[in-house]
Every structure is written in C-alpha cells, then in structure tokens.
PDB file of N, CA and C in Angstrom:
ATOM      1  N   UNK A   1    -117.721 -17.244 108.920  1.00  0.00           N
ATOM      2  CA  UNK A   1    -118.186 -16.229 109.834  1.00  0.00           C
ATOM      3  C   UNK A   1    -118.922 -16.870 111.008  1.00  0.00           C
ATOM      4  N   UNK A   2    -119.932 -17.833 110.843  1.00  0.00           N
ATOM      5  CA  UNK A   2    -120.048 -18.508 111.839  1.00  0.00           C
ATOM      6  C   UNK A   2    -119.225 -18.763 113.270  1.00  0.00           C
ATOM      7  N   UNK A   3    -117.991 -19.739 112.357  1.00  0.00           N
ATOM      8  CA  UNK A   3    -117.262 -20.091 113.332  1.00  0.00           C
ATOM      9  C   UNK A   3    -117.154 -19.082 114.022  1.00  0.00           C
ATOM     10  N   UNK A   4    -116.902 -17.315 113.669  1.00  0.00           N
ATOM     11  CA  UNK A   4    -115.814 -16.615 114.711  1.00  0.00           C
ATOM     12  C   UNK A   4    -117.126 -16.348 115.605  1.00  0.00           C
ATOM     13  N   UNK A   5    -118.578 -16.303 115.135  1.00  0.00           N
ATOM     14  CA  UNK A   5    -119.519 -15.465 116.379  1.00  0.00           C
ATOM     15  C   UNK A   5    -119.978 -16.784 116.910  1.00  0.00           C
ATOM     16  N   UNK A   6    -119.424 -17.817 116.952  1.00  0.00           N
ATOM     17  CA  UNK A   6    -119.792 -19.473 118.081  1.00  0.00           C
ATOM     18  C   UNK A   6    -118.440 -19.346 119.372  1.00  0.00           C
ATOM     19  N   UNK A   7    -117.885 -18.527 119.135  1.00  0.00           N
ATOM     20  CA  UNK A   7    -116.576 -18.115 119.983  1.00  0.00           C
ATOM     21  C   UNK A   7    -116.581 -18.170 121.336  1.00  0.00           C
ATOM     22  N   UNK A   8    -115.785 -18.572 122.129  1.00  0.00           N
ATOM     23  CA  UNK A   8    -116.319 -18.964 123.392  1.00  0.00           C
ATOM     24  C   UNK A   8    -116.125 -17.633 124.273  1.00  0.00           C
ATOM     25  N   UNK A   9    -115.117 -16.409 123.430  1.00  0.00           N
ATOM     26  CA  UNK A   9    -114.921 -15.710 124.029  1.00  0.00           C
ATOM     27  C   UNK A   9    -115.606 -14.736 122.564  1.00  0.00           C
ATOM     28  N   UNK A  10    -117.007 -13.685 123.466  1.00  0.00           N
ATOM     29  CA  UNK A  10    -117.783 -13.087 122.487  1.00  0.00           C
ATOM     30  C   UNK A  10    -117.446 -11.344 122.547  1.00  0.00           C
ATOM     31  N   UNK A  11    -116.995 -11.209 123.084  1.00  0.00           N
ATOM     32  CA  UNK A  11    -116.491  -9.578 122.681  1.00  0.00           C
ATOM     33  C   UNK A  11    -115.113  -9.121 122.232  1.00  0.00           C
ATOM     34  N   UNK A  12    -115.528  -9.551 120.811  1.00  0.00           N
ATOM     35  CA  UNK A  12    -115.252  -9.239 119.650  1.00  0.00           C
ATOM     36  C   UNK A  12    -116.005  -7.900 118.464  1.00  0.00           C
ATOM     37  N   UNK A  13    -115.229  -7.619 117.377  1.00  0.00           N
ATOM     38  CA  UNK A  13    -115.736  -6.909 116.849  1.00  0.00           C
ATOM     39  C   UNK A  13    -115.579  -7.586 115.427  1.00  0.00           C
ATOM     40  N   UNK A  14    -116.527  -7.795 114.151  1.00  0.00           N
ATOM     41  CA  UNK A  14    -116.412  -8.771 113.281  1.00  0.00           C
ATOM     42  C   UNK A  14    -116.398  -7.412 111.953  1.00  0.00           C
ATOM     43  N   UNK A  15    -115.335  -7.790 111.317  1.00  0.00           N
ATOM     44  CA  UNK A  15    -115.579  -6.219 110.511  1.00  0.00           C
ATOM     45  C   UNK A  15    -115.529  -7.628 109.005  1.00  0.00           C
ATOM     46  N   UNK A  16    -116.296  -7.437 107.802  1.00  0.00           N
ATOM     47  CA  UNK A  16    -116.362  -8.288 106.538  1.00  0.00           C
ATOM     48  C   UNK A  16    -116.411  -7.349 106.045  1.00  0.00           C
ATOM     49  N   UNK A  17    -115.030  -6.854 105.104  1.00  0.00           N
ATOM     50  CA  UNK A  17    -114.753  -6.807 104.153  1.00  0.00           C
ATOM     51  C   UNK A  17    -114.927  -7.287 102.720  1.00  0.00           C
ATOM     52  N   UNK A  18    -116.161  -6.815 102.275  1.00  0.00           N
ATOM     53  CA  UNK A  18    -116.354  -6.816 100.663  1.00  0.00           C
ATOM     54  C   UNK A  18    -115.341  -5.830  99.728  1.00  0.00           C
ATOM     55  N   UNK A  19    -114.565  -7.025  99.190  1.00  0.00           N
ATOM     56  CA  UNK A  19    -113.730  -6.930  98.433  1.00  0.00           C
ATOM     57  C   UNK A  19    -114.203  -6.792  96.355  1.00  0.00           C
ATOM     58  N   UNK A  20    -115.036  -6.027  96.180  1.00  0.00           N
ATOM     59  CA  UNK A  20    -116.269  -6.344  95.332  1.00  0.00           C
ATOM     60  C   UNK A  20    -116.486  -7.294  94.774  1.00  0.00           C
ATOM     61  N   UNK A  21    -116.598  -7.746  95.434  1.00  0.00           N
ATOM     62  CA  UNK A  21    -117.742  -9.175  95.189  1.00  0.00           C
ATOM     63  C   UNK A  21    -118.766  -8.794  94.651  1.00  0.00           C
ATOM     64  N   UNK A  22    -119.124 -10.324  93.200  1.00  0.00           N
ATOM     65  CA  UNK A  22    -120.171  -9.878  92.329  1.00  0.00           C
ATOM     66  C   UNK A  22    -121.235 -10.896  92.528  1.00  0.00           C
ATOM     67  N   UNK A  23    -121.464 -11.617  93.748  1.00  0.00           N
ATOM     68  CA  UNK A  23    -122.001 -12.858  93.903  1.00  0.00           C
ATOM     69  C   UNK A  23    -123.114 -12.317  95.483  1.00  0.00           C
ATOM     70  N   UNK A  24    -123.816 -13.015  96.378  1.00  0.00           N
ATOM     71  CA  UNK A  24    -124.436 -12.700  96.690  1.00  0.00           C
ATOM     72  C   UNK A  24    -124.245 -12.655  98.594  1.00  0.00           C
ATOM     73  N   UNK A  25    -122.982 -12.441  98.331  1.00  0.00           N
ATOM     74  CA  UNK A  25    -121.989 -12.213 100.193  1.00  0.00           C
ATOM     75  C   UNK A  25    -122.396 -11.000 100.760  1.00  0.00           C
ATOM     76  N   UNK A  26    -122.604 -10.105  99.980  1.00  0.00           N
ATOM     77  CA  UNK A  26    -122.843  -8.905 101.126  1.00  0.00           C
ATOM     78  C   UNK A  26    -123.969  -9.438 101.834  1.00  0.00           C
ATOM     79  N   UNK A  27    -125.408  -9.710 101.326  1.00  0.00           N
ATOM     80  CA  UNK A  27    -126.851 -10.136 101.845  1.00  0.00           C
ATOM     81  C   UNK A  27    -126.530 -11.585 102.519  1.00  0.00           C
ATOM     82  N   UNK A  28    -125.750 -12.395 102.915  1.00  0.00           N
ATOM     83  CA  UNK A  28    -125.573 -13.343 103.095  1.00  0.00           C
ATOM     84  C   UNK A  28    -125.012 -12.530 104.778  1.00  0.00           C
ATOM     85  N   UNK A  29    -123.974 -11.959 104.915  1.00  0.00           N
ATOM     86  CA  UNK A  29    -123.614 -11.524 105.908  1.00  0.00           C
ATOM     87  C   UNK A  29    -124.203 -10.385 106.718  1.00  0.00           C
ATOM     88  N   UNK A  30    -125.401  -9.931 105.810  1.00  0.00           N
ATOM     89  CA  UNK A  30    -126.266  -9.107 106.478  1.00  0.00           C
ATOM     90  C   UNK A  30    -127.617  -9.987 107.287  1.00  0.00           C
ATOM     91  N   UNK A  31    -127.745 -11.088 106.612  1.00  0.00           N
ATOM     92  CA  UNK A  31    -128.932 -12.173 107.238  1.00  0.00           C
ATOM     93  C   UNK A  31    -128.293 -12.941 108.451  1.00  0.00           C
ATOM     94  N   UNK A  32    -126.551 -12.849 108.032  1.00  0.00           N
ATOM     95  CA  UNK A  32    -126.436 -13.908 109.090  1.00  0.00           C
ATOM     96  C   UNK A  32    -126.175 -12.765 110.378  1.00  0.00           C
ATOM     97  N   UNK A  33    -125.719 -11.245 110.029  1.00  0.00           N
ATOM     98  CA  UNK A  33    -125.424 -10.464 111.203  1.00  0.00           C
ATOM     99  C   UNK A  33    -126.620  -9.532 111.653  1.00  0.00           C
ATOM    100  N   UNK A  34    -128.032  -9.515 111.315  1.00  0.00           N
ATOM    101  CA  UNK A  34    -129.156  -9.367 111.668  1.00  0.00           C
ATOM    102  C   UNK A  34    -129.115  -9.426 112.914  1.00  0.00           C
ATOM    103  N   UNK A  35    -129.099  -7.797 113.497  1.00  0.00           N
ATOM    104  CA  UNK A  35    -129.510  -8.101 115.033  1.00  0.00           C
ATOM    105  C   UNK A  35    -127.960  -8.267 115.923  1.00  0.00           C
ATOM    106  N   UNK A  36    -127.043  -8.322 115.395  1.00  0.00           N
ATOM    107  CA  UNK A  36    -126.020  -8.466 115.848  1.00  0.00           C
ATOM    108  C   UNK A  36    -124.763  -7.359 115.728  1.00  0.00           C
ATOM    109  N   UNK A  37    -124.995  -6.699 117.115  1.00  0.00           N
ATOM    110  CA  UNK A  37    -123.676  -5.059 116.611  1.00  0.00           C
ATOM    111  C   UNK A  37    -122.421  -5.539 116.181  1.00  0.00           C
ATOM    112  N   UNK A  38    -122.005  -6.574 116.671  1.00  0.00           N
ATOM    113  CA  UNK A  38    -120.168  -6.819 116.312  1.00  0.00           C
ATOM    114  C   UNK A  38    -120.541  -7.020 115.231  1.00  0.00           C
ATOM    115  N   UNK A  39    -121.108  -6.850 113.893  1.00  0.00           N
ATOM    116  CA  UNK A  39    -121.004  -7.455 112.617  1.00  0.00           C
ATOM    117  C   UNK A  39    -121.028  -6.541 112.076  1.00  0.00           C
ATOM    118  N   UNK A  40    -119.936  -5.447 111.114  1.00  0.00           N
ATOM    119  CA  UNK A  40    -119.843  -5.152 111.000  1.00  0.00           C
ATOM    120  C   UNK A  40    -119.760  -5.172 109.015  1.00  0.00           C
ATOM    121  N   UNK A  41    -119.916  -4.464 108.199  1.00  0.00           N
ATOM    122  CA  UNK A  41    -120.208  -4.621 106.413  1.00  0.00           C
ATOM    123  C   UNK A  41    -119.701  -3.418 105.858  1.00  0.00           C
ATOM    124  N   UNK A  42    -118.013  -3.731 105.555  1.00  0.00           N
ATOM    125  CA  UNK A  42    -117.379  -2.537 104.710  1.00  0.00           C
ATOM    126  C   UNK A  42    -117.699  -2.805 102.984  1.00  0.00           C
ATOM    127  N   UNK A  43    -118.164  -2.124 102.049  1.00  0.00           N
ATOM    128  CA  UNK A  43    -118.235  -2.853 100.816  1.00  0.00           C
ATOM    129  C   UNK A  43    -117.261  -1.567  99.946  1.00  0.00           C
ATOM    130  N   UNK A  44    -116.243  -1.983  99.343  1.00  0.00           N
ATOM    131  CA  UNK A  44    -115.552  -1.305  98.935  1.00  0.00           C
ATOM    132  C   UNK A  44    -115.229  -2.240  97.345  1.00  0.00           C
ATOM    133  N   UNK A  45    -114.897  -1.390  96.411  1.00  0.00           N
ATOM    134  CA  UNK A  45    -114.009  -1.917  95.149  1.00  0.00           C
ATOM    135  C   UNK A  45    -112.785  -2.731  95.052  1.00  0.00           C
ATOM    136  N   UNK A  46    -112.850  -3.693  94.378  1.00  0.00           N
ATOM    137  CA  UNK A  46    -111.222  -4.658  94.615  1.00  0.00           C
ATOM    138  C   UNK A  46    -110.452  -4.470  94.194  1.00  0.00           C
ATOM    139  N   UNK A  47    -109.536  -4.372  95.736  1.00  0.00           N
ATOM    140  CA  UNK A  47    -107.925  -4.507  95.001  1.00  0.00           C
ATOM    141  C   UNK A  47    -107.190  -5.661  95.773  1.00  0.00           C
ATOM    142  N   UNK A  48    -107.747  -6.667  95.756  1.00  0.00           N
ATOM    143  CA  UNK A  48    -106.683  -7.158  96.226  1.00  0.00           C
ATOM    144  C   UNK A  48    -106.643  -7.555  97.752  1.00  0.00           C
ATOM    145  N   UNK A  49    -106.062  -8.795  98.121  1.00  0.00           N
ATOM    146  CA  UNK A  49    -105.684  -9.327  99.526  1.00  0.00           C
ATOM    147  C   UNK A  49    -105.571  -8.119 100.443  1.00  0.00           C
ATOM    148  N   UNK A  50    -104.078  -7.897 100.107  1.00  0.00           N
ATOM    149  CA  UNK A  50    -103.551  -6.779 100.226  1.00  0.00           C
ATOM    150  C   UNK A  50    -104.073  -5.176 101.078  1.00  0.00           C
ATOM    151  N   UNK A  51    -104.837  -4.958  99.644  1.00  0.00           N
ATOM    152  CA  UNK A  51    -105.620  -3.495  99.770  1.00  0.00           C
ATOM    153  C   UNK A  51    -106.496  -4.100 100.828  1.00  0.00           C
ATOM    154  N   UNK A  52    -107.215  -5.261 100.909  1.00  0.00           N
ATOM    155  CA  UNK A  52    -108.378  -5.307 101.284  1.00  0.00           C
ATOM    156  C   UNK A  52    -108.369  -5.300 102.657  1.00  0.00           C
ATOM    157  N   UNK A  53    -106.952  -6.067 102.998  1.00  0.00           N
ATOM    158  CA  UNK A  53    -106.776  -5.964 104.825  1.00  0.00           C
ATOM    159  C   UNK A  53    -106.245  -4.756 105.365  1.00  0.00           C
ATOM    160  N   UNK A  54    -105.631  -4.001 104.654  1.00  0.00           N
ATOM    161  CA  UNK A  54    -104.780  -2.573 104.939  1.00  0.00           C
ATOM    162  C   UNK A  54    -106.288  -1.725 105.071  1.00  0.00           C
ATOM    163  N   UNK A  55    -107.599  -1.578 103.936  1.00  0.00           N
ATOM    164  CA  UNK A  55    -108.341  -0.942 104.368  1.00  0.00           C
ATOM    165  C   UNK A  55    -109.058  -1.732 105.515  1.00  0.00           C
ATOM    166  N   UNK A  56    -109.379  -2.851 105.602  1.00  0.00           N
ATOM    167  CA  UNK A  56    -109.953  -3.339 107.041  1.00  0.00           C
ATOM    168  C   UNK A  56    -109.373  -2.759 108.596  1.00  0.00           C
ATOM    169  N   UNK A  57    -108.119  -2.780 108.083  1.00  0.00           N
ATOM    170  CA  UNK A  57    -107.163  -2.472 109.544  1.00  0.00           C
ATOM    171  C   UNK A  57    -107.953  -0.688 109.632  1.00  0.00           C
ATOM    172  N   UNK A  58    -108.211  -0.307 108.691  1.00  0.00           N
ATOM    173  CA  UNK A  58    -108.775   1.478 108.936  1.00  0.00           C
ATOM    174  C   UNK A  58    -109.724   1.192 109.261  1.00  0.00           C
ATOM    175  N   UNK A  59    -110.674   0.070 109.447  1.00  0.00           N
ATOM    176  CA  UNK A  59    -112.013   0.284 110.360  1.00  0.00           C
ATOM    177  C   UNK A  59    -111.890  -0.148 111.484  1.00  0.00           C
ATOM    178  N   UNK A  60    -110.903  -0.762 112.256  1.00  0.00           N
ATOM    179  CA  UNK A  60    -110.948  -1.307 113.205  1.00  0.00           C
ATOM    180  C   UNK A  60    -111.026  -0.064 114.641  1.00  0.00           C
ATOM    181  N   UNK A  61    -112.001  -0.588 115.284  1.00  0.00           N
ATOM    182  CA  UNK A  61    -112.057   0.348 116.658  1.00  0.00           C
ATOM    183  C   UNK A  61    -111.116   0.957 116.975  1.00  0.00           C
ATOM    184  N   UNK A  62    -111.260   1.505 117.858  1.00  0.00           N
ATOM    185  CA  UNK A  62    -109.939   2.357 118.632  1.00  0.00           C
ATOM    186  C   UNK A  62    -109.959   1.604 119.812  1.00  0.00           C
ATOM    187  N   UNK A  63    -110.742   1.152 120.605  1.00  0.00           N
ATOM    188  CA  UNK A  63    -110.593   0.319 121.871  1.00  0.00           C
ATOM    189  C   UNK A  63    -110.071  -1.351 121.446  1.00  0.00           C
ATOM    190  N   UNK A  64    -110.038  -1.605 120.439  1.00  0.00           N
ATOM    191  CA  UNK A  64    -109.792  -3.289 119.781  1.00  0.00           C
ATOM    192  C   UNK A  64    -108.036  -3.151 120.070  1.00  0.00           C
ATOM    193  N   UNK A  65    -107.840  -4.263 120.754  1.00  0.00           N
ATOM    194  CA  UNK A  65    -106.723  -4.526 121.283  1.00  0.00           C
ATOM    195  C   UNK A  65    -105.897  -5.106 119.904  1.00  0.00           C
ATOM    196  N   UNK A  66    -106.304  -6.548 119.598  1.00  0.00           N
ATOM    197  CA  UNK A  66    -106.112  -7.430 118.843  1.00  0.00           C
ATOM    198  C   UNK A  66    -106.558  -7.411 117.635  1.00  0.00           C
ATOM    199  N   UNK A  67    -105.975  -7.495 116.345  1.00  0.00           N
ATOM    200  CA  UNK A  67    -106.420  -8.128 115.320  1.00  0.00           C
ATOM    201  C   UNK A  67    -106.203  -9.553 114.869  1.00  0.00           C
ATOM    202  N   UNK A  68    -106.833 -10.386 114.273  1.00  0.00           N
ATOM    203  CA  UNK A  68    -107.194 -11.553 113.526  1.00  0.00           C
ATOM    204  C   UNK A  68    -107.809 -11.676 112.253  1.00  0.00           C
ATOM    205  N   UNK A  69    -107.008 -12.181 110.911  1.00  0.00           N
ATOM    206  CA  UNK A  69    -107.625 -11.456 109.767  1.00  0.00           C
ATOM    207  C   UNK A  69    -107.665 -13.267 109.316  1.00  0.00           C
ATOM    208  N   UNK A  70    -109.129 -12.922 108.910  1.00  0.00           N
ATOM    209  CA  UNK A  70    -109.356 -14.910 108.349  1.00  0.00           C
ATOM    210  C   UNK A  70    -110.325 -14.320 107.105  1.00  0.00           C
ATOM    211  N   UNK A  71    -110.065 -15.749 106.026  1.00  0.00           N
ATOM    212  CA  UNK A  71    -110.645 -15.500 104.528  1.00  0.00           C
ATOM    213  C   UNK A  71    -112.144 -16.270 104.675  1.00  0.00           C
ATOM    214  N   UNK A  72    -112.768 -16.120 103.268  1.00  0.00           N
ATOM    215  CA  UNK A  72    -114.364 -16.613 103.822  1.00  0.00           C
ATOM    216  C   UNK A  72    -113.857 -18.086 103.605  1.00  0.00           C
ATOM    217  N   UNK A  73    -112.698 -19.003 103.796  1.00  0.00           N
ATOM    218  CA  UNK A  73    -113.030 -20.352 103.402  1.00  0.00           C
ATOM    219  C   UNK A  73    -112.183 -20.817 105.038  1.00  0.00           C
ATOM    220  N   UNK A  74    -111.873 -19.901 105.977  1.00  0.00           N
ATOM    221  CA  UNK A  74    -110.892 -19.997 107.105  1.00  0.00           C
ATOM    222  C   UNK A  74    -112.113 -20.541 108.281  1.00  0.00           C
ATOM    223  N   UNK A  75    -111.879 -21.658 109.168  1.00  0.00           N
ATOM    224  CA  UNK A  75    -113.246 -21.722 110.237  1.00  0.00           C
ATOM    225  C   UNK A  75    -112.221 -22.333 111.641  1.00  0.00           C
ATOM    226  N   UNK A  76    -113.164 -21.216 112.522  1.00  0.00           N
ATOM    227  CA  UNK A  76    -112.342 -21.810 113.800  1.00  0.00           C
ATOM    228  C   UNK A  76    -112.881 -22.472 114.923  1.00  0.00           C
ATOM    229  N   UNK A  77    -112.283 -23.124 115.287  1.00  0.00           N
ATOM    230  CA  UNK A  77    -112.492 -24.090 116.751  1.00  0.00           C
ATOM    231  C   UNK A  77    -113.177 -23.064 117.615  1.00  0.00           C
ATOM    232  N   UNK A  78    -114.188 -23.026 118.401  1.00  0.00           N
ATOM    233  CA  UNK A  78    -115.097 -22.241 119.367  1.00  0.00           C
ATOM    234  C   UNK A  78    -114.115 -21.985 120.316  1.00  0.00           C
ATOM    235  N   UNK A  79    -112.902 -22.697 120.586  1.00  0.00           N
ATOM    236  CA  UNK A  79    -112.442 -22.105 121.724  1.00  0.00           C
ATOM    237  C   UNK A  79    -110.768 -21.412 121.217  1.00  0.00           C
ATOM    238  N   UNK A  80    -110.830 -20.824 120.167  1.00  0.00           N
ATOM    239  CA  UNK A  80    -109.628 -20.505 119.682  1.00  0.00           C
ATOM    240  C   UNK A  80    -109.075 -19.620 120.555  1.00  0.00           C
ATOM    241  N   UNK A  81    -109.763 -18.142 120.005  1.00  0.00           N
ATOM    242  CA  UNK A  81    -109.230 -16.630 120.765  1.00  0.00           C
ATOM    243  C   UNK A  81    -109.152 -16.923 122.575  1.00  0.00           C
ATOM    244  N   UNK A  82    -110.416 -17.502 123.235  1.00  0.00           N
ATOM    245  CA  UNK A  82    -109.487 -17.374 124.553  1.00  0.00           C
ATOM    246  C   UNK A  82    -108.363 -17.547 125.019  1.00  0.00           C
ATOM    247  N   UNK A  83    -108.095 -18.970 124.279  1.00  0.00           N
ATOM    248  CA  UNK A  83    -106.481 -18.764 124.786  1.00  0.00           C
ATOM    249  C   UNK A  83    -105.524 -18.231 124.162  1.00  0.00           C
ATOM    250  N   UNK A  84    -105.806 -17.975 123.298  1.00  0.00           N
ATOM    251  CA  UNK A  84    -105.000 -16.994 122.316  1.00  0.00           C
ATOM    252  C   UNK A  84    -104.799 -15.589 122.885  1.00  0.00           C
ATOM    253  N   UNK A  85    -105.696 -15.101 123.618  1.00  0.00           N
ATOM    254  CA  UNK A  85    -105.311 -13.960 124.078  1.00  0.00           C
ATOM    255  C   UNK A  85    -105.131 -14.048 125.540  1.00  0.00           C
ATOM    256  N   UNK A  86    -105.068 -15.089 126.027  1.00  0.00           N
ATOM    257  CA  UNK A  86    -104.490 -15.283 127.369  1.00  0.00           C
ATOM    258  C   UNK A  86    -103.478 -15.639 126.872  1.00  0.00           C
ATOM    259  N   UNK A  87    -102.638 -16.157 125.850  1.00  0.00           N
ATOM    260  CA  UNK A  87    -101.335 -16.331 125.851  1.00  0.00           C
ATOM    261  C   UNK A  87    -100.615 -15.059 125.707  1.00  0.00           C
ATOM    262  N   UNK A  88    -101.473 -14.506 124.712  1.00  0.00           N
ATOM    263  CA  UNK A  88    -100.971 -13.022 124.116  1.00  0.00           C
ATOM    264  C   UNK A  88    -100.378 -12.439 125.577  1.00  0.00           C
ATOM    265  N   UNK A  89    -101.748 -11.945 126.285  1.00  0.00           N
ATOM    266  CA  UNK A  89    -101.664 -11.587 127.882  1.00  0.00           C
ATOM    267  C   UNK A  89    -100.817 -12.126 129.322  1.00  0.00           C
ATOM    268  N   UNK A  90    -100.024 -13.073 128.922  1.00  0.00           N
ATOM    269  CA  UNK A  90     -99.370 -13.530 129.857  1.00  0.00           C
ATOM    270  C   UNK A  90     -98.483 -12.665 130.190  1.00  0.00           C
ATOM    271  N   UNK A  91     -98.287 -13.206 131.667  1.00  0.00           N
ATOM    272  CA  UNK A  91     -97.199 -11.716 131.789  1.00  0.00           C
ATOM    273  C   UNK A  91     -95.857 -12.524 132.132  1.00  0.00           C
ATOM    274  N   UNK A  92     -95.600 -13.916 131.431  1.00  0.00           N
ATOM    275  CA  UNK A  92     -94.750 -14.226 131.306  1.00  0.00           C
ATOM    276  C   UNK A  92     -94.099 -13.697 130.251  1.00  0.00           C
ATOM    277  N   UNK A  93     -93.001 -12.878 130.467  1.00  0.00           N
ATOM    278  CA  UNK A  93     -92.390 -12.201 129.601  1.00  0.00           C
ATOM    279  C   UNK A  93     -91.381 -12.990 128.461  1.00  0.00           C
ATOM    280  N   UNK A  94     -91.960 -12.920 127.415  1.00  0.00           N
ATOM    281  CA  UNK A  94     -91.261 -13.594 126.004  1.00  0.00           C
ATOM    282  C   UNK A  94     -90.844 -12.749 124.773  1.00  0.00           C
ATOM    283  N   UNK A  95     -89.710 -13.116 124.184  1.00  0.00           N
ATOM    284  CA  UNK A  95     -89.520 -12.070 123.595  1.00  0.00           C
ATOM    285  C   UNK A  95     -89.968 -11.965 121.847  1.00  0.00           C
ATOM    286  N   UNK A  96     -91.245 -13.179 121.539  1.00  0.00           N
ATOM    287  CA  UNK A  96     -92.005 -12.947 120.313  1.00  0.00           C
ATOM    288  C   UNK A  96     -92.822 -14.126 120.892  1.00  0.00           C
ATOM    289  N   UNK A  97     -94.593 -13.373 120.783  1.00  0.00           N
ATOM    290  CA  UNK A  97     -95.472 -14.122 121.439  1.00  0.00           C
ATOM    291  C   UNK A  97     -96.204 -14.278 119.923  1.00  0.00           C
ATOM    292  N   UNK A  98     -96.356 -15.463 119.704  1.00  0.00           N
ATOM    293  CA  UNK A  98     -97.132 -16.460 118.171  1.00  0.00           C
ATOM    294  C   UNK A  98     -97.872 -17.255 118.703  1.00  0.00           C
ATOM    295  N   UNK A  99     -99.161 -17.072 118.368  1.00  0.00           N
ATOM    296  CA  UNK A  99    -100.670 -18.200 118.430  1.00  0.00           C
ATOM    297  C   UNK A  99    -100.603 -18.329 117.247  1.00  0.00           C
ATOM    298  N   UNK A 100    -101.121 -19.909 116.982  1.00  0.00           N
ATOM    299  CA  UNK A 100    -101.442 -21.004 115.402  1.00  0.00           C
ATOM    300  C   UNK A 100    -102.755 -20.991 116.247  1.00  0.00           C
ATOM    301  N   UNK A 101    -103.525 -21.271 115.026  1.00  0.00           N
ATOM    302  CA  UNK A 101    -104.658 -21.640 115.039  1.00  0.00           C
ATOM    303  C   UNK A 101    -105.073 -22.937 114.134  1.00  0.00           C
TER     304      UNK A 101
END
C-alpha cells in the first residue's frame, strides 16, 4: 500500500479490500491511511480472489476512470500509473492498449 500512495501521480482512489482476514490488516491500513481520503476500508467475509475483486469493482467511484487491482505482497515503482495512463490516453489509436508493470 505504500508503494501505490508514494505515486508520482496522486489522484487516485485506494479502496483495501478485507477479504476476512483474521490477523491484524484492517488496523494496519487504518494507521497507515490516517488522515488520508483516498484510503478507503471495505471489510467483508471471504470468498475468495475472485469474490473479493468483483465486490471491490462495486465500490469503485463513479468518476474513477481506471482500475488497477494489486495483492498485499504486489509493490510499485513511484512512477508506474503516470505513464500508464498516458499510454492508456494516447490518442494514438491502437487496437488493444496493455501496460506491464
């Protein structure tokens, strides 16, 4: 989680999905998102990869263009999403636009 709020590009919306977890992640992501609106804390019962991103995708804004779905062991380079969504945004027209990270 770090990595994504060190982002060089910061308006974002950070939604963590508790997948019920019996360990001590919810308070971990509430200390580290203290004070911080994009941080967002769904805590729901587990089902699964699966279930868990299908219900994430139901919290996502209505103005959020983009999704990006990373696990708690996934960490990214500070300058990932800008160009990632300037590639997305090009108006060079392609006919399947793919960012790696």
């Amino acid at each position: 989680m770090n990595s994504l709020l060190q982002q060089d590009h910061t308006h974002l919306e950070v939604l963590v999905i508790d997948d019920g977890s019996n360990d001590e992640s919810p308070l971990l992501v509430r200390r580290i998102g203290e004070g911080d609106a994009r941080i967002i804390l769904v805590k729901k019962p587990h089902v699964g990869i699966a279930g868990t991103r299908n219900a994430g995708l139901s919290w996502v804004s209505e103005t959020s263009r983009y999704v990006l779905f990373l696990d708690q062991d996934d960490i990214l380079q500070p300058t990932v999403l800008s160009p990632s969504r300037q590639h997305i945004e090009s108006p060079v027209r392609r006919r399947w636009r793919v960012c790696h990270s």
